[in-house]
N, C-alpha and C. Protein backbone atom coordinates (compact mmCIF):
# COMPACT_ATOMS: atom_id res chain seq x y z
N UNK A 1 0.83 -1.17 0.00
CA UNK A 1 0.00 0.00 0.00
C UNK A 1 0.89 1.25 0.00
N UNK A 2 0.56 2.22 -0.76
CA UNK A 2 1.26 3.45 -1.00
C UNK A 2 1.04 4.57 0.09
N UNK A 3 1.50 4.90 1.07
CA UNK A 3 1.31 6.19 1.78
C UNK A 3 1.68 7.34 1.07
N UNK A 4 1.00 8.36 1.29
CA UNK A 4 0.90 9.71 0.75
C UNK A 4 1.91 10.67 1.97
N UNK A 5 2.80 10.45 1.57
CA UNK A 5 3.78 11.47 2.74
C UNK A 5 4.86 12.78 1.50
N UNK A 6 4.53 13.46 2.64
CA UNK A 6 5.20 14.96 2.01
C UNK A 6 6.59 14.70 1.96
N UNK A 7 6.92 15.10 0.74
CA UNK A 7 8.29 15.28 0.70
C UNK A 7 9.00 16.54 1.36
N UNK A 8 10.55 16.55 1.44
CA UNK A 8 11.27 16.90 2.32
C UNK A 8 11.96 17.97 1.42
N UNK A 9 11.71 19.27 2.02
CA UNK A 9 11.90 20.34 0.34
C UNK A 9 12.80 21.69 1.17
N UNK A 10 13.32 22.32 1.01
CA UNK A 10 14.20 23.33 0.84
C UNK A 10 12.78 24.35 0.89
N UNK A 11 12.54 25.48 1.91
CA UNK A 11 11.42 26.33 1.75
C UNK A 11 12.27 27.50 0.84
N UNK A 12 11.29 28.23 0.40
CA UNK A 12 11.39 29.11 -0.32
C UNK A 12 12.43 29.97 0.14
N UNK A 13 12.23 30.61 1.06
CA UNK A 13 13.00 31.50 1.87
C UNK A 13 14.25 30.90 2.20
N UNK A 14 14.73 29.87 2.07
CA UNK A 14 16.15 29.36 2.51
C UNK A 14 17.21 29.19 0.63
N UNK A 15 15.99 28.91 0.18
CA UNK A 15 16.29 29.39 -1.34
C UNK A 15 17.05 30.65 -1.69
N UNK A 16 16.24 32.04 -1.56
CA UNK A 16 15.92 33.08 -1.54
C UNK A 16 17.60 33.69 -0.68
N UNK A 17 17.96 33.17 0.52
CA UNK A 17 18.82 33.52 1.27
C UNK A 17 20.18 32.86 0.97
N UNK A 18 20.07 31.98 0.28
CA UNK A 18 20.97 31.04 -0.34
C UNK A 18 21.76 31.56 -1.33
N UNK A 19 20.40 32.62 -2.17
CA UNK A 19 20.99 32.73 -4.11
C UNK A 19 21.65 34.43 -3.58
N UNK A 20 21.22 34.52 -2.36
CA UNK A 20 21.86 36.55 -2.23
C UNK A 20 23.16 36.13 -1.49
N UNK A 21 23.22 34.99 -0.84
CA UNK A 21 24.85 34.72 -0.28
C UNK A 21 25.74 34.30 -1.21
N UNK A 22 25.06 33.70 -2.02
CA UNK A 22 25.96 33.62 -3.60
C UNK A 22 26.27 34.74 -4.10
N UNK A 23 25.41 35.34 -4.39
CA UNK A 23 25.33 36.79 -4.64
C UNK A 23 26.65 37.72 -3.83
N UNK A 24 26.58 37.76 -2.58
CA UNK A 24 27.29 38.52 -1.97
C UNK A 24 28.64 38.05 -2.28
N UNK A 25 28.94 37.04 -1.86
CA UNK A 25 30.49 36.31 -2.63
C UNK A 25 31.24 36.05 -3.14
N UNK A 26 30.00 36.42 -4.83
CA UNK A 26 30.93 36.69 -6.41
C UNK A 26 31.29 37.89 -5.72
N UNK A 27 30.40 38.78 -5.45
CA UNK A 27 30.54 40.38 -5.38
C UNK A 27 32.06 40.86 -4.48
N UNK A 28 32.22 40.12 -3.98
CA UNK A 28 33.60 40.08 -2.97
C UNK A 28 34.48 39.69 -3.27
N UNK A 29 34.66 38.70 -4.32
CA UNK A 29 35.07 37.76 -4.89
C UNK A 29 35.61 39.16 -6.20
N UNK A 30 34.90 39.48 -6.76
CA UNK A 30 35.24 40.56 -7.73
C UNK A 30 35.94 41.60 -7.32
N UNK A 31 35.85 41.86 -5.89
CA UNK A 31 36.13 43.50 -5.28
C UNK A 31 37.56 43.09 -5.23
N UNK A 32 38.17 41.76 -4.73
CA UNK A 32 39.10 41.43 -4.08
C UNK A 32 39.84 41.12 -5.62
N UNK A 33 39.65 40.50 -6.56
CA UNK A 33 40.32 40.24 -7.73
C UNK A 33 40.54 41.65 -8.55
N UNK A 34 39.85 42.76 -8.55
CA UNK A 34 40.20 43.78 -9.03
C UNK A 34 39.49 43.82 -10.40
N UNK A 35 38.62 42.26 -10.76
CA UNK A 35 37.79 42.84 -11.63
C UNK A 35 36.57 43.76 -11.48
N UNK A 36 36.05 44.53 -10.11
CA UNK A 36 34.77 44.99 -10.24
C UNK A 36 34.89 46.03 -11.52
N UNK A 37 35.97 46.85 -11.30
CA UNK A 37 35.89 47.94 -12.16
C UNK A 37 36.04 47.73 -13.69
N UNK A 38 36.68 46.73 -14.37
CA UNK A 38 36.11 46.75 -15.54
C UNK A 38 34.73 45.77 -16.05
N UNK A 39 33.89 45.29 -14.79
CA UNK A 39 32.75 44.54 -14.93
C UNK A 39 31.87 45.84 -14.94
N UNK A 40 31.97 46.78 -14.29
CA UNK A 40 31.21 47.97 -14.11
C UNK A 40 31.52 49.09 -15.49
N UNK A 41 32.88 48.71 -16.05
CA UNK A 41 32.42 49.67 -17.22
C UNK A 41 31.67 49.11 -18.37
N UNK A 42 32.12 47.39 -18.19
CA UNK A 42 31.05 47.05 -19.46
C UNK A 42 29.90 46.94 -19.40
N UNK A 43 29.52 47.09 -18.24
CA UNK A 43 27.65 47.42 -17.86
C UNK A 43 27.39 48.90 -18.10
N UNK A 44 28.35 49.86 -17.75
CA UNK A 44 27.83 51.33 -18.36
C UNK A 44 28.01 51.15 -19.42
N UNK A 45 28.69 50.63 -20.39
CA UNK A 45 28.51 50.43 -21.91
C UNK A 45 28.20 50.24 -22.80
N UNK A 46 27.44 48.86 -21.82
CA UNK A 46 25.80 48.34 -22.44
C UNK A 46 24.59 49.19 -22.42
N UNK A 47 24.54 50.29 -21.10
CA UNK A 47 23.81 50.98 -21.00
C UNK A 47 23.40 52.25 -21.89
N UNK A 48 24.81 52.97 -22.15
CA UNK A 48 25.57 54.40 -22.91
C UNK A 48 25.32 54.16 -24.11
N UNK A 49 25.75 52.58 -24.61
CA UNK A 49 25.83 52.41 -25.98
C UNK A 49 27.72 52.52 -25.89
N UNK A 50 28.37 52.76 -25.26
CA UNK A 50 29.64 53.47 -25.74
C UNK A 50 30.79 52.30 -25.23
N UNK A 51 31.07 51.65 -25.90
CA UNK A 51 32.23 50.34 -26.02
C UNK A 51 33.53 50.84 -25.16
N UNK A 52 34.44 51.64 -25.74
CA UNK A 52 35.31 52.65 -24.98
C UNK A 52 34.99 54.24 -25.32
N UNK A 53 35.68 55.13 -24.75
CA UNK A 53 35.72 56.06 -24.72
C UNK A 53 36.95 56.84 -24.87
N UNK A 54 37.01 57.61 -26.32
CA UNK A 54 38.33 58.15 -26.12
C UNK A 54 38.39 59.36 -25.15
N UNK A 55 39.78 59.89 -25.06
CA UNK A 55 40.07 61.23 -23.77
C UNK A 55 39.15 62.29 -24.95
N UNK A 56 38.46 61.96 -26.05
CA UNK A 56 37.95 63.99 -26.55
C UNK A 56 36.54 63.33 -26.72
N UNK A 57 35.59 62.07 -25.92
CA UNK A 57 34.65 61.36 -26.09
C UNK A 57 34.16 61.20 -26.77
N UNK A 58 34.99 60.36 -27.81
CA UNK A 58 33.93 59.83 -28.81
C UNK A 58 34.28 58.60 -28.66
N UNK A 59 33.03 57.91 -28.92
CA UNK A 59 32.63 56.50 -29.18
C UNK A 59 33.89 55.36 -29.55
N UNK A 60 34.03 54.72 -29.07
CA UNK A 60 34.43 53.52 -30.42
C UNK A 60 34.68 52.00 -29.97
N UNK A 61 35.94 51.08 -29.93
CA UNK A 61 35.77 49.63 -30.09
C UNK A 61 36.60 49.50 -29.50
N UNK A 62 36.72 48.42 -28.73
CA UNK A 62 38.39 47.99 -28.02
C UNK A 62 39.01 47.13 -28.99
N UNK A 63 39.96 46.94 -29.04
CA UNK A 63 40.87 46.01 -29.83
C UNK A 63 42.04 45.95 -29.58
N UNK A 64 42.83 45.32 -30.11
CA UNK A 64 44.35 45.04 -29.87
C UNK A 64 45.27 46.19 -30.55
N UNK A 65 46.37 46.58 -29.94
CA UNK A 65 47.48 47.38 -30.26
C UNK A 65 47.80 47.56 -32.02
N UNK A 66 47.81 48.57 -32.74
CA UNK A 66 47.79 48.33 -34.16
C UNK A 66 47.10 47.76 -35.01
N UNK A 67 45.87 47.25 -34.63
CA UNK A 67 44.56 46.76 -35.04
C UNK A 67 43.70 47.55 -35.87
N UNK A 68 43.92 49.19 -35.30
CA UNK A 68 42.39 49.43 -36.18
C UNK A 68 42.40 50.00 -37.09
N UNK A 69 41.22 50.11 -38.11
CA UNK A 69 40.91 49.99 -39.13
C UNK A 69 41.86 51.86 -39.62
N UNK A 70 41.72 52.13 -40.81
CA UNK A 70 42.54 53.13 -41.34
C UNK A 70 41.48 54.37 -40.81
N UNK A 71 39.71 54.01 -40.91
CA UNK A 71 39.34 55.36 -40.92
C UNK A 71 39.37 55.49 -39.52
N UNK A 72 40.03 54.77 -38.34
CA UNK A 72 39.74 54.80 -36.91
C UNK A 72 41.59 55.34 -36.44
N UNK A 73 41.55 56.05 -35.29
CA UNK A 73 42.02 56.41 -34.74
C UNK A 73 42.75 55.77 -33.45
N UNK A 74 43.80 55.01 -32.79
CA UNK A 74 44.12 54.44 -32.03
C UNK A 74 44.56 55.41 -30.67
N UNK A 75 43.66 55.41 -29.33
CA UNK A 75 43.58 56.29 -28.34
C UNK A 75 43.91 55.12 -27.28
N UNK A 76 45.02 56.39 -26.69
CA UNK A 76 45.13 55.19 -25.55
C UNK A 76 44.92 55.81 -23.96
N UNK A 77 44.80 57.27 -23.92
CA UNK A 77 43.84 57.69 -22.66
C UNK A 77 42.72 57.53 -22.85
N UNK A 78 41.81 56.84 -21.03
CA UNK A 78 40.67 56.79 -21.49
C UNK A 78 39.81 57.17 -20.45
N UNK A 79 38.56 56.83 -20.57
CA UNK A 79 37.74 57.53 -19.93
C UNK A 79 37.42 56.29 -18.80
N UNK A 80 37.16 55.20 -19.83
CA UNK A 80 37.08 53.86 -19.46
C UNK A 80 38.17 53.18 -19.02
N UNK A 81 38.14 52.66 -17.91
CA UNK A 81 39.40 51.78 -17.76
C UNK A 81 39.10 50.23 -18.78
N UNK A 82 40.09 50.48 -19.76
CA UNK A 82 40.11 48.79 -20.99
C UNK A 82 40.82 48.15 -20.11
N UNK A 83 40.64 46.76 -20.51
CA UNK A 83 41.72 45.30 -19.90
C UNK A 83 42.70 45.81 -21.00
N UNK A 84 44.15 45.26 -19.73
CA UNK A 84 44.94 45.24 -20.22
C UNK A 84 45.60 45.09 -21.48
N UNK A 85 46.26 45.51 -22.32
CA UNK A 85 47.11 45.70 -23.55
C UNK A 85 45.75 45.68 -24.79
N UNK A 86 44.64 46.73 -24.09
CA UNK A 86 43.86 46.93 -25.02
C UNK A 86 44.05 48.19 -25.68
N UNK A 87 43.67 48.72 -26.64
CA UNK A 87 43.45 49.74 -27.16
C UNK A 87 41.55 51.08 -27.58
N UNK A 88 41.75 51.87 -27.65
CA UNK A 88 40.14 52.16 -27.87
C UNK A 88 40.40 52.34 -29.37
N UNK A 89 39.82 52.20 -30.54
CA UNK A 89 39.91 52.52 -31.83
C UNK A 89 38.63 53.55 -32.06
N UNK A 90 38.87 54.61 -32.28
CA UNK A 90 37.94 55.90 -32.71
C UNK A 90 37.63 56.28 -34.10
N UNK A 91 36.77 56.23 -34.06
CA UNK A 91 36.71 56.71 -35.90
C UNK A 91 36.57 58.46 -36.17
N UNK A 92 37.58 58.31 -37.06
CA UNK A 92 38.27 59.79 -37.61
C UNK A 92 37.19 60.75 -37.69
């Protein structure tokens, strides 16, 4: 005969408190590795529209050292902090 017994479940709220301690941990986890700050410019970037930023603000692309295209401009002050041995490419 089959008894009808409740299973044994994780409540909501221990869920809930679980996924923000995860949460808190990357977040610490990032502060301490030194990536927050370029995780935070590629979220204003997504937001702006604006990939990098040259030092006279205009728009343009990150790429590698001697990379960009002829009508683009290679800037290497920025507004944005790029990952390392990046470049901003600006168009002329």
């Amino acid at each position: 005969m089959i008894k009808n017994k409740k299973a044994q479940g994780l409540s909501m709220s221990t869920i809930i408190i679980a996924l923000l301690a995860l949460l808190v941990l990357v977040v610490v986890g990032m502060i301490f590795s030194g990536s927050l700050g370029d995780w935070a410019a590629k979220i204003r970037g997504i937001f702006t529209g604006k990939v990098c930023e040259g030092s006279d603000g205009l728009n343009g692309r990150i790429s590698l050292p001697n990379e960009c295209e002829d009508d683009e401009t290679q800037y290497m002050g920025f507004v944005n902090k790029l990952p390392e041995g990046k470049v901003c490419c600006v168009p002329k």
